[in-house]
C-alpha atoms as a PDB file:
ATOM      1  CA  UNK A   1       0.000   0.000   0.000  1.00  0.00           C
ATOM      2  CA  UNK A   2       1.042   3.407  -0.608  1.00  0.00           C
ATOM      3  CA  UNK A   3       2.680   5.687   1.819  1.00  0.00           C
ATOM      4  CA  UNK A   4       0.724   8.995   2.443  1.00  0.00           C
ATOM      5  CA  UNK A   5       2.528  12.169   1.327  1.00  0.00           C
ATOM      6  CA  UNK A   6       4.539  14.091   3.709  1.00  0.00           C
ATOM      7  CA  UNK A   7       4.468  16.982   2.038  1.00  0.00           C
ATOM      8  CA  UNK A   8       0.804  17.693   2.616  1.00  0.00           C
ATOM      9  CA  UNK A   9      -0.461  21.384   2.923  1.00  0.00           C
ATOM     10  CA  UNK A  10      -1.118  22.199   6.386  1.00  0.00           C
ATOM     11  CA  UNK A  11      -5.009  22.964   4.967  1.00  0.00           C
ATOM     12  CA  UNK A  12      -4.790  19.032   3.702  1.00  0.00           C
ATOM     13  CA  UNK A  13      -7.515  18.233   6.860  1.00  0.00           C
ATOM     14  CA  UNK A  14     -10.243  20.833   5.762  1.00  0.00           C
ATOM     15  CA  UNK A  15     -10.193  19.199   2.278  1.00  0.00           C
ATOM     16  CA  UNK A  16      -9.020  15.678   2.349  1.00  0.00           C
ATOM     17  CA  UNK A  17     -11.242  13.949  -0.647  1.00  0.00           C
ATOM     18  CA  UNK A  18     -10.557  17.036  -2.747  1.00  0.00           C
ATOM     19  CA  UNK A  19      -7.221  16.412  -1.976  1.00  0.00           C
ATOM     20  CA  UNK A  20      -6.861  13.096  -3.127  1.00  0.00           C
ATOM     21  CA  UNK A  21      -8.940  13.648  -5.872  1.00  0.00           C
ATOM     22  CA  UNK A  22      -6.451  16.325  -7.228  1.00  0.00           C
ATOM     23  CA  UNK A  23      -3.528  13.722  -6.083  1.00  0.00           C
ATOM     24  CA  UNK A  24      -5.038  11.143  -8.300  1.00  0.00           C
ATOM     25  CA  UNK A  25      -5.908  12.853 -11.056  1.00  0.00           C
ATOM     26  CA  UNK A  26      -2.426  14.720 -11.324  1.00  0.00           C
ATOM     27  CA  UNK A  27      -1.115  10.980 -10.811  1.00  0.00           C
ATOM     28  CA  UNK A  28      -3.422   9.584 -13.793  1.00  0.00           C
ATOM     29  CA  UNK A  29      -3.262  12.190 -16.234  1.00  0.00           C
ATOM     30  CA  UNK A  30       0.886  12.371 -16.069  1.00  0.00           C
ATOM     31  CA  UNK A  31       0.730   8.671 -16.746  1.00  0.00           C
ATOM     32  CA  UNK A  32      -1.779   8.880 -19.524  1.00  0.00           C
ATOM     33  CA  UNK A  33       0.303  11.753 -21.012  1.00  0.00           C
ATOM     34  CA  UNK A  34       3.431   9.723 -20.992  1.00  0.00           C
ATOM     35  CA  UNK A  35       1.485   6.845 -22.776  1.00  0.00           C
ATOM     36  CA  UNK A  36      -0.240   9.258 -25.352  1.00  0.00           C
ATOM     37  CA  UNK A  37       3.740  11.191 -25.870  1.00  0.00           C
ATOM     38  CA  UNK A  38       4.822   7.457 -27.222  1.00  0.00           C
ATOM     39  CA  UNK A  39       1.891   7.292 -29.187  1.00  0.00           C
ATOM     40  CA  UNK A  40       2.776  11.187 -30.997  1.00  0.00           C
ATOM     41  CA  UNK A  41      -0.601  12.269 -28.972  1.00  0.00           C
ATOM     42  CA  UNK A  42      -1.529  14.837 -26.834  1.00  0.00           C
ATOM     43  CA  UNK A  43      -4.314  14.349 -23.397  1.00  0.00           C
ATOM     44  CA  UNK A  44      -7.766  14.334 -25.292  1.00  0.00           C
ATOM     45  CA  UNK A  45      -6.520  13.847 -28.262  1.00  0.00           C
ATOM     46  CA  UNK A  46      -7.570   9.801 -27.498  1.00  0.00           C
ATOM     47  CA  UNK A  47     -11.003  10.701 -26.593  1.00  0.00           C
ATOM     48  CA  UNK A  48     -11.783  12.620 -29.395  1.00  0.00           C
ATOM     49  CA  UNK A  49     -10.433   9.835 -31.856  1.00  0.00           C
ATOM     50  CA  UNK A  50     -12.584   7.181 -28.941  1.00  0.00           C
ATOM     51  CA  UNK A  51     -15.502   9.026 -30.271  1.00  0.00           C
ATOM     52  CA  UNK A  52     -14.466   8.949 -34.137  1.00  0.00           C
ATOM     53  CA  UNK A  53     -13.755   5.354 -33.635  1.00  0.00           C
ATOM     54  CA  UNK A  54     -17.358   4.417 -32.703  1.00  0.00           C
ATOM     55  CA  UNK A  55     -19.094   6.912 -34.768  1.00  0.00           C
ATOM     56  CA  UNK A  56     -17.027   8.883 -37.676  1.00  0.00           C
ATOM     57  CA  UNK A  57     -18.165  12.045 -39.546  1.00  0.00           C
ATOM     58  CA  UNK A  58     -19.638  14.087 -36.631  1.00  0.00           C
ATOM     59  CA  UNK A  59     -20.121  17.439 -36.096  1.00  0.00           C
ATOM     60  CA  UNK A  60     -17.521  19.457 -33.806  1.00  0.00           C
ATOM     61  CA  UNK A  61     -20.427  20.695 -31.602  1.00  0.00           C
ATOM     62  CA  UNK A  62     -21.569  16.588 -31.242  1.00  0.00           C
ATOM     63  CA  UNK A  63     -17.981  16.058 -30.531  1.00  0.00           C
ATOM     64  CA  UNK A  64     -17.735  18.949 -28.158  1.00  0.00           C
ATOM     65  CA  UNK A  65     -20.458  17.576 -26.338  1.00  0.00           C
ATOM     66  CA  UNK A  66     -19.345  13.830 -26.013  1.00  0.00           C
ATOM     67  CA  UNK A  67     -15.993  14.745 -24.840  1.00  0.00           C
ATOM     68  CA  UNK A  68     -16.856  17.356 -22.140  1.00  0.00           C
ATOM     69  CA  UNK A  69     -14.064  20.282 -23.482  1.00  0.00           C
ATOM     70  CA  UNK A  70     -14.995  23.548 -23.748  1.00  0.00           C
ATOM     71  CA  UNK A  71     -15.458  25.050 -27.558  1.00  0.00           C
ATOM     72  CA  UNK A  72     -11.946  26.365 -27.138  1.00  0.00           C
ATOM     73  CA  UNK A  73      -9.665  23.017 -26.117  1.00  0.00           C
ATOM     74  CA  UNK A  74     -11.970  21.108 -28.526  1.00  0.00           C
ATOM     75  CA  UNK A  75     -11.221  23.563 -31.834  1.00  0.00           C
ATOM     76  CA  UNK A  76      -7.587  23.587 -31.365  1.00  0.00           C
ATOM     77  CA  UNK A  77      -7.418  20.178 -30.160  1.00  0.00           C
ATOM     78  CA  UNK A  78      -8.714  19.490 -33.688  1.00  0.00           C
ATOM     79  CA  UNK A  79      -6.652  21.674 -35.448  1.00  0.00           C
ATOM     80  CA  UNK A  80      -3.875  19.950 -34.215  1.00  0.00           C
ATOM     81  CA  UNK A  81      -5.323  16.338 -34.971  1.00  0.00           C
ATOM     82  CA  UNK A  82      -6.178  17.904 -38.467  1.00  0.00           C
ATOM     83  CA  UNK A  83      -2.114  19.093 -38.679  1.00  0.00           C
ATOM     84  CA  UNK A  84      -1.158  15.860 -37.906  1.00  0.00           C
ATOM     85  CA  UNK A  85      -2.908  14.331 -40.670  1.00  0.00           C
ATOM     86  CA  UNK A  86      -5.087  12.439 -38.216  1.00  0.00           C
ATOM     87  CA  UNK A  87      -8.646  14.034 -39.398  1.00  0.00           C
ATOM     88  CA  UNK A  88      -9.850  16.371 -41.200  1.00  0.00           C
ATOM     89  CA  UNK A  89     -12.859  18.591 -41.090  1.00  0.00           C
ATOM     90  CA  UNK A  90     -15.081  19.754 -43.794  1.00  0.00           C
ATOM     91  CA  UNK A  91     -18.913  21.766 -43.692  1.00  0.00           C
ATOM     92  CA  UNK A  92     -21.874  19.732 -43.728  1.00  0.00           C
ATOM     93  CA  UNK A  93     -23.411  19.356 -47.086  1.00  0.00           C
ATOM     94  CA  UNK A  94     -26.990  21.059 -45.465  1.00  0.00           C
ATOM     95  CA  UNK A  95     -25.210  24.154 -43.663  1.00  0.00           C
ATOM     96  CA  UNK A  96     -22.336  25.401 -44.683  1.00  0.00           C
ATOM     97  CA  UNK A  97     -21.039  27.230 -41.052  1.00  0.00           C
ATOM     98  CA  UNK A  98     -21.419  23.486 -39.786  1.00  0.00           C
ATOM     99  CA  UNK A  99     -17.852  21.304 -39.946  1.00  0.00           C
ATOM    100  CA  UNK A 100     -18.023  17.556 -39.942  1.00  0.00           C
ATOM    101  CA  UNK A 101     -15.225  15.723 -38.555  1.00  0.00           C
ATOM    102  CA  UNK A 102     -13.841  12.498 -40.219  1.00  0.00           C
ATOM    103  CA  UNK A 103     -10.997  10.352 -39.341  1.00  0.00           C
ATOM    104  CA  UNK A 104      -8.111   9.516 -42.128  1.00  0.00           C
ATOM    105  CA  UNK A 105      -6.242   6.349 -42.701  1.00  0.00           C
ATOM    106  CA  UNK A 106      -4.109   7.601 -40.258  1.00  0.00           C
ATOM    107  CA  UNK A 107      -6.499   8.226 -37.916  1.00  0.00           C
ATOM    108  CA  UNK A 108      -8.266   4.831 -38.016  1.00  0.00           C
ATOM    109  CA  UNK A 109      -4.698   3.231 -37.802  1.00  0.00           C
ATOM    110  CA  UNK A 110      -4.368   5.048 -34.302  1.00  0.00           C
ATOM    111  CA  UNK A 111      -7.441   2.470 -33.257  1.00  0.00           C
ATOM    112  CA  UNK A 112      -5.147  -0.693 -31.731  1.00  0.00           C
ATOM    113  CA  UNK A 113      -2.229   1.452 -30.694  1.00  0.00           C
ATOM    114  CA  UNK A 114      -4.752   3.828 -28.282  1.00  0.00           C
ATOM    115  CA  UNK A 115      -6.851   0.632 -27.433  1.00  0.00           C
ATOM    116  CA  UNK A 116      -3.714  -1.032 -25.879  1.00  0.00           C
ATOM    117  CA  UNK A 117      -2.568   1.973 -24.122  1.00  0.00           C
ATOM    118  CA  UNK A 118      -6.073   2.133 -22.894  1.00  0.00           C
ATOM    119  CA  UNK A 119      -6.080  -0.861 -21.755  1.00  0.00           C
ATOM    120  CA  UNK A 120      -2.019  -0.685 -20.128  1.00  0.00           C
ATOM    121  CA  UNK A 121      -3.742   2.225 -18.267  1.00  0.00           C
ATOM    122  CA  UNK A 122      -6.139   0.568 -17.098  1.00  0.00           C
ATOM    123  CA  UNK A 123      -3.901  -2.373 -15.853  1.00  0.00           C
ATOM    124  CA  UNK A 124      -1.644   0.449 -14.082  1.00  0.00           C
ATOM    125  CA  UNK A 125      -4.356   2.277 -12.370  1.00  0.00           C
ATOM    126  CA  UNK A 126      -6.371  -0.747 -11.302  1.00  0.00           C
ATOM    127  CA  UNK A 127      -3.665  -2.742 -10.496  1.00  0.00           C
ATOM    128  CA  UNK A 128      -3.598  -2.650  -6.615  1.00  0.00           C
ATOM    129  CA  UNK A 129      -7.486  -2.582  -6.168  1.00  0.00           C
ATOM    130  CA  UNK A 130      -9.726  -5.345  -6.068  1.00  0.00           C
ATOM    131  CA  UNK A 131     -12.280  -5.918  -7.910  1.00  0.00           C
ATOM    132  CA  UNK A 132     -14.615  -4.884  -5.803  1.00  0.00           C
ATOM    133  CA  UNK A 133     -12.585  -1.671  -4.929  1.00  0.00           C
ATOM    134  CA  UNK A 134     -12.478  -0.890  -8.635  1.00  0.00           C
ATOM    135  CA  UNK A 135     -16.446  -0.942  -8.677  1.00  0.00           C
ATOM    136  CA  UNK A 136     -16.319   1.397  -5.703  1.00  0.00           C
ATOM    137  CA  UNK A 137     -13.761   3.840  -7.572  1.00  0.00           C
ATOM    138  CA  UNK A 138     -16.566   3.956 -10.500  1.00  0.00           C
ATOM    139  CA  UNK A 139     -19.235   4.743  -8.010  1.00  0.00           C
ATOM    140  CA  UNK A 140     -17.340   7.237  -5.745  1.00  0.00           C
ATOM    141  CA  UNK A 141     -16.649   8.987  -9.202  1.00  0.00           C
ATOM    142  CA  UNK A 142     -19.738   8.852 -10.580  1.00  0.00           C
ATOM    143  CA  UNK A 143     -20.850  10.192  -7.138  1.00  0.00           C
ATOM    144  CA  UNK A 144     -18.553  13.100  -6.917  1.00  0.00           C
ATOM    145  CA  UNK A 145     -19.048  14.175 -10.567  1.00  0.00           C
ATOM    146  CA  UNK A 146     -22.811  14.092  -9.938  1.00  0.00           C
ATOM    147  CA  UNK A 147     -22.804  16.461  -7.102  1.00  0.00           C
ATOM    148  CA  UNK A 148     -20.126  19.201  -8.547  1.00  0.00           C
ATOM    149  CA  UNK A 149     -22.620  18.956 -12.124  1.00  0.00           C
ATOM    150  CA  UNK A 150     -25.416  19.798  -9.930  1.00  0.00           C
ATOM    151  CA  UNK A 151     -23.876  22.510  -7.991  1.00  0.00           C
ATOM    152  CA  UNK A 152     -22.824  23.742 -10.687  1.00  0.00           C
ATOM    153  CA  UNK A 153     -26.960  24.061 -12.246  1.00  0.00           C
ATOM    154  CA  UNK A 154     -27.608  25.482  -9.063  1.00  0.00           C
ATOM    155  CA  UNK A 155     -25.379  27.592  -9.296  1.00  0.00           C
ATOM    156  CA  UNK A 156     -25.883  29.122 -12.800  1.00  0.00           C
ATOM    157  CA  UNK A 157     -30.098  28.935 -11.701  1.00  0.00           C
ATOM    158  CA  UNK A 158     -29.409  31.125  -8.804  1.00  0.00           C
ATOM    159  CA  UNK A 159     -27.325  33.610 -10.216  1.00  0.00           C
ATOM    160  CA  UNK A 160     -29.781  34.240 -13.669  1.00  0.00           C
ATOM    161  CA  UNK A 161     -32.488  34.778 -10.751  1.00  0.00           C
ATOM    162  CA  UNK A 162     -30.648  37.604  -8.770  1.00  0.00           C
END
């Protein structure tokens, strides 16, 4: 089992699950970014072609919406995918302003190389929980992510009402 950090803030105790949360995901995403260097990718740059993979020739705002980036990160994020000859975008034959996204050869061939590091991710990160504590990572997730999305509505009601 892990040792805890030493060099915890002396606030650590007023936010511990935040805490870890940011420990974990810092952890994760450093790892994933190391995988996705080997692979000539940048973070999200997987998840966009995930979402190509299963369904190619969507729109950038469909794509915007199934990989949770703001209009900003997702635009250049495809810029640079369309740069490295992975996609390329073109306007939908019934509106003109609208671009479609589609993967190219070399975009499809990125579909075994991200699906093993996927999975060698997966491995890494699951590797000292049980099953059962795996399930419960899912759930505590899908918890967390639930309450900070509704907050977040509350939020945005309460301040359009003042």
């Amino acid at each position: 089992m892990p040792t805890p950090n030493l060099h915890t803030p002396t606030t650590f105790d007023q936010g511990r699950v935040s805490y870890a949360i940011f420990q974990l995901a810092r952890a994760h995403r450093g790892y994933a970014a190391g995988l996705l260097r080997q692979l000539d990718l940048h973070p999200g740059q997987e998840l966009v072609l995930m979402h190509l993979f299963d369904r190619d020739g969507q729109t950038q705002s469909e794509l915007l919406a199934s990989v949770g980036l703001d209009h900003s990160t997702v635009s250049k994020t495809l810029r640079r995918m369309q740069d490295a000859g992975l996609l390329i975008r073109q306007p939908a034959d019934h509106d003109r302003r609208v671009m479609v996204v589609h993967l190219t050869e070399k975009g499809r061939a990125m579909r075994e190389p991200i699906d093993s590091m996927w999975r060698n991710l997966e491995e890494i990160t699951t590797r000292n929980l049980s099953p059962q504590q795996a399930e419960s990572v899912i759930d505590a997730a899908d918890a967390i992510v639930y309450a900070i999305n509704a907050r977040t509505k509350t939020d945005r009601i309460e301040s359009e009402t003042s």
